[in-house]
Protein backbone atom coordinates (compact mmCIF):
# COMPACT_ATOMS: atom_id res chain seq x y z
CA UNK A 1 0.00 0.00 0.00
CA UNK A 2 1.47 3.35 -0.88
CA UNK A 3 0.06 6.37 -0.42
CA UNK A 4 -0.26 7.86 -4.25
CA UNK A 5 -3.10 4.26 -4.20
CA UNK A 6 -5.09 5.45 -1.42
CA UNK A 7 -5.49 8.94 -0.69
CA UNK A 8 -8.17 8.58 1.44
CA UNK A 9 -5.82 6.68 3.63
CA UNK A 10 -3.12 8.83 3.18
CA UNK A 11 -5.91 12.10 4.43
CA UNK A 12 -6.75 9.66 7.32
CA UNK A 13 -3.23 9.35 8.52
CA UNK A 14 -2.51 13.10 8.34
CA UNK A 15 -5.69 13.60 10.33
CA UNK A 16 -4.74 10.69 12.85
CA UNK A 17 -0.85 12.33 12.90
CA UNK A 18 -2.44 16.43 13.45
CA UNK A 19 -4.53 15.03 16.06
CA UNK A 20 -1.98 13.12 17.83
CA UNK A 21 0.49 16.14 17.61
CA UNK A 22 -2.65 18.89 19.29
CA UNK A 23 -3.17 16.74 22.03
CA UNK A 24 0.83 15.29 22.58
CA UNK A 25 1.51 19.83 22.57
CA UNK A 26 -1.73 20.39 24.71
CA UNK A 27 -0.28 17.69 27.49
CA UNK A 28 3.48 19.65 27.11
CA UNK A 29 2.15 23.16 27.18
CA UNK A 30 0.17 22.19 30.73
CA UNK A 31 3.18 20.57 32.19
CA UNK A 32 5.19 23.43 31.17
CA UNK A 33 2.70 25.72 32.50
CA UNK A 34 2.04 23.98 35.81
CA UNK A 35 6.10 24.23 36.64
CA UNK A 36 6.03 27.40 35.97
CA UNK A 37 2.78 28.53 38.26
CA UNK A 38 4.71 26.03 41.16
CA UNK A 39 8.30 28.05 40.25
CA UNK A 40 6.06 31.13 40.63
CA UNK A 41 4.40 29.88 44.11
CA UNK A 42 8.16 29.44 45.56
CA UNK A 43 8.99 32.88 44.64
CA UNK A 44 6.62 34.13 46.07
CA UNK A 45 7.29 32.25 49.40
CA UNK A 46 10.67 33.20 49.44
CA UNK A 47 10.42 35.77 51.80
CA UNK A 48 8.55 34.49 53.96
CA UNK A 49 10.25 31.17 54.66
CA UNK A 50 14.20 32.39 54.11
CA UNK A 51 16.36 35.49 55.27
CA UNK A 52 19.80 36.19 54.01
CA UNK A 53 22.30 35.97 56.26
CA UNK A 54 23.15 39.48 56.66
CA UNK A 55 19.80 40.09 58.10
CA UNK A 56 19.62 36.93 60.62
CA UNK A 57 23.25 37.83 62.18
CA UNK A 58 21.58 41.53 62.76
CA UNK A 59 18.80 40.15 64.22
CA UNK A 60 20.75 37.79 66.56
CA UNK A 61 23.23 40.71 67.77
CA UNK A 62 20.04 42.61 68.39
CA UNK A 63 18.34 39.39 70.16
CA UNK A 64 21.45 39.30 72.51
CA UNK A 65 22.00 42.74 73.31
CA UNK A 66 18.06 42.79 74.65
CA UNK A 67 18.58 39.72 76.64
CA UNK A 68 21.63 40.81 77.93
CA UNK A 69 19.34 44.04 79.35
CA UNK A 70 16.89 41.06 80.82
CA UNK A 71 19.55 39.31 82.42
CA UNK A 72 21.18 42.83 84.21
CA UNK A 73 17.53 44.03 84.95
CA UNK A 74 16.59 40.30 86.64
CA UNK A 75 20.67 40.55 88.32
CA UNK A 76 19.46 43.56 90.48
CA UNK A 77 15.83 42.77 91.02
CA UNK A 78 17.54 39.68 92.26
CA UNK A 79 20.38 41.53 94.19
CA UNK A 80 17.42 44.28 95.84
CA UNK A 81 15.75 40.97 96.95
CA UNK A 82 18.94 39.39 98.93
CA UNK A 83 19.53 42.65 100.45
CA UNK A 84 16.54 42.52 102.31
């Protein structure tokens, strides 16, 4: 069978290939699509859930000096209540 015989066969496996190439680029443009709306998700996450460094070691210098006020505020409340 050759395709110059039958060209109604020859239109049917065109159709059959157009078909099967719509719905094999329909599947790839919605996995494409749905990494790209999960890619989009982590962005926009990012600042929520990281910090760059810079910012956490300010943070933690800030954390310590504060509880280092605590700890000499608690020392003399602690000291004014052995003296008595």
């Amino acid at each position: 069978m050759s395709i110059t015989k039958h060209p109604v066969m020859a239109l049917e496996q065109l159709i059959l290939v157009a078909v099967s190439l719509v719905s094999g680029g329909g599947w790839l443009a919605s996995k494409i699509f749905g990494r790209l709306h999960e890619m989009d998700n982590r962005l926009d996450r990012m600042p929520i859930e990281y910090v760059l460094k810079s910012d956490y070691v300010r943070d933690m210098h800030y954390m310590s000096e504060e509880f280092k006020g605590i700890n000499a505020k608690l020392d003399k409340l602690v000291d004014k209540l052995l003296e008595k």
